[in-house]
Protein backbone atom coordinates (compact mmCIF):
# COMPACT_ATOMS: atom_id res chain seq x y z
CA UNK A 1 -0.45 57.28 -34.66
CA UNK A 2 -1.54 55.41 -37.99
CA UNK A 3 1.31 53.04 -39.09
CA UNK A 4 1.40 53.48 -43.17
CA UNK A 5 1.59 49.85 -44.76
CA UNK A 6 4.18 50.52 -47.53
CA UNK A 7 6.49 51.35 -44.12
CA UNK A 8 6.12 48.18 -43.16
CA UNK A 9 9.03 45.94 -44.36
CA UNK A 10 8.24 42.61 -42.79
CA UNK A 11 5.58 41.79 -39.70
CA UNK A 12 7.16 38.98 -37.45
CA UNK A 13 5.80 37.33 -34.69
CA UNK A 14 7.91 36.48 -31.75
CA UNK A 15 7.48 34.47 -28.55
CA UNK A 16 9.83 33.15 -25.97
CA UNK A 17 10.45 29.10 -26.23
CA UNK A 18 8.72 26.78 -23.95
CA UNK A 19 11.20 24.36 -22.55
CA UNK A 20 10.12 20.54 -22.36
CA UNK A 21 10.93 18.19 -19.15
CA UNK A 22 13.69 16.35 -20.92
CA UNK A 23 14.69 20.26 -21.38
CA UNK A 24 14.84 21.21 -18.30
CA UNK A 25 17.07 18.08 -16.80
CA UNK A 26 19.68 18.97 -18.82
CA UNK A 27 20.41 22.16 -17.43
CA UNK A 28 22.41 21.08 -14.71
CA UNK A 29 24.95 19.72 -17.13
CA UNK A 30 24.66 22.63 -19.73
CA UNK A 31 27.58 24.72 -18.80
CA UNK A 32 29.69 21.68 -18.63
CA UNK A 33 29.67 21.66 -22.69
CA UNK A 34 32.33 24.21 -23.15
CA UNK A 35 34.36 22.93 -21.04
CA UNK A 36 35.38 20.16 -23.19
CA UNK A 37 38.97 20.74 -25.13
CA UNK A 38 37.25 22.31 -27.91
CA UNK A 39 37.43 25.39 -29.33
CA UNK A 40 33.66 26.02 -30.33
CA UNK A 41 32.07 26.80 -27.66
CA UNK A 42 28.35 27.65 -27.51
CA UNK A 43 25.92 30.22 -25.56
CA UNK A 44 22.22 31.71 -25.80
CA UNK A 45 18.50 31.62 -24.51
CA UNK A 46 18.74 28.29 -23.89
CA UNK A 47 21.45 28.03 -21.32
CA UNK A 48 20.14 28.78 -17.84
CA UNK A 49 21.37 31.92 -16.06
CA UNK A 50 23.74 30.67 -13.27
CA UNK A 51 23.21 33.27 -10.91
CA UNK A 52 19.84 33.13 -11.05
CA UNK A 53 19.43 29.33 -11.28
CA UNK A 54 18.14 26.77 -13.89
CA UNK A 55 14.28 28.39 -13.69
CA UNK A 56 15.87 31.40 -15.58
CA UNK A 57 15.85 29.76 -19.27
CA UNK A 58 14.86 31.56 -22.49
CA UNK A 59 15.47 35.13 -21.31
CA UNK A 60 17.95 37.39 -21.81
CA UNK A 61 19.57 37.41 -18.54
CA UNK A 62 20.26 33.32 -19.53
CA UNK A 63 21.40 34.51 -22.95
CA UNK A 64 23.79 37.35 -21.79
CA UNK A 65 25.33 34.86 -18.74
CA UNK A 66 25.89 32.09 -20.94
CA UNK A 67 27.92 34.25 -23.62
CA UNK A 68 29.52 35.41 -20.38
CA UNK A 69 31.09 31.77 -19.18
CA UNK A 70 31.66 30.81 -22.69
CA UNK A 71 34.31 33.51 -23.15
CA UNK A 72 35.33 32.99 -19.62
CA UNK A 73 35.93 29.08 -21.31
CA UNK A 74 38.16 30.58 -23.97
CA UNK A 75 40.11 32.55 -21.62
CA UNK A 76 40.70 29.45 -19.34
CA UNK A 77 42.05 27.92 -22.38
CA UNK A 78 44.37 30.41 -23.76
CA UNK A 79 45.81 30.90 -20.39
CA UNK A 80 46.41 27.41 -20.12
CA UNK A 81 48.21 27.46 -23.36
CA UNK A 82 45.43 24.87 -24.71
CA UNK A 83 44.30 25.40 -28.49
């Protein structure tokens, strides 16, 4: 199939991050960001998947478990009565 070029609307390039060292040491205290009393809390790629461990960064499982345990965060909160 021949793609027509005045279908094409905008030709992006994507790649998944490379994570440095420094990077990578920090994931054992990621999670432990949300945790704090306020009420932004923060997810995506760049969080490591828990179940899977901190080798698990940049991908989508990482992105989807992170979004996971920071509403888990807000829940903890509201049940607590904290604001």
């Amino acid at each position: 199939m021949q793609i027509r070029e005045e279908c094409i609307i905008e030709d992006i390039s994507y790649r998944h991050p490379v994570f440095s060292a420094p990077t990578r040491k920090l994931q054992s205290d990621m999670y432990s960001i949300n945790e704090s009393g306020s009420r932004v809390k923060l997810a995506g790629s760049y969080f490591h998947s828990r179940k899977m461990g901190p080798d698990i960064i940049g991908s989508h499982e990482s992105a989807f478990d992170s979004g996971s345990a920071a509403a888990e965060s807000v829940l903890r909160s509201a049940s607590s009565g904290r604001q």
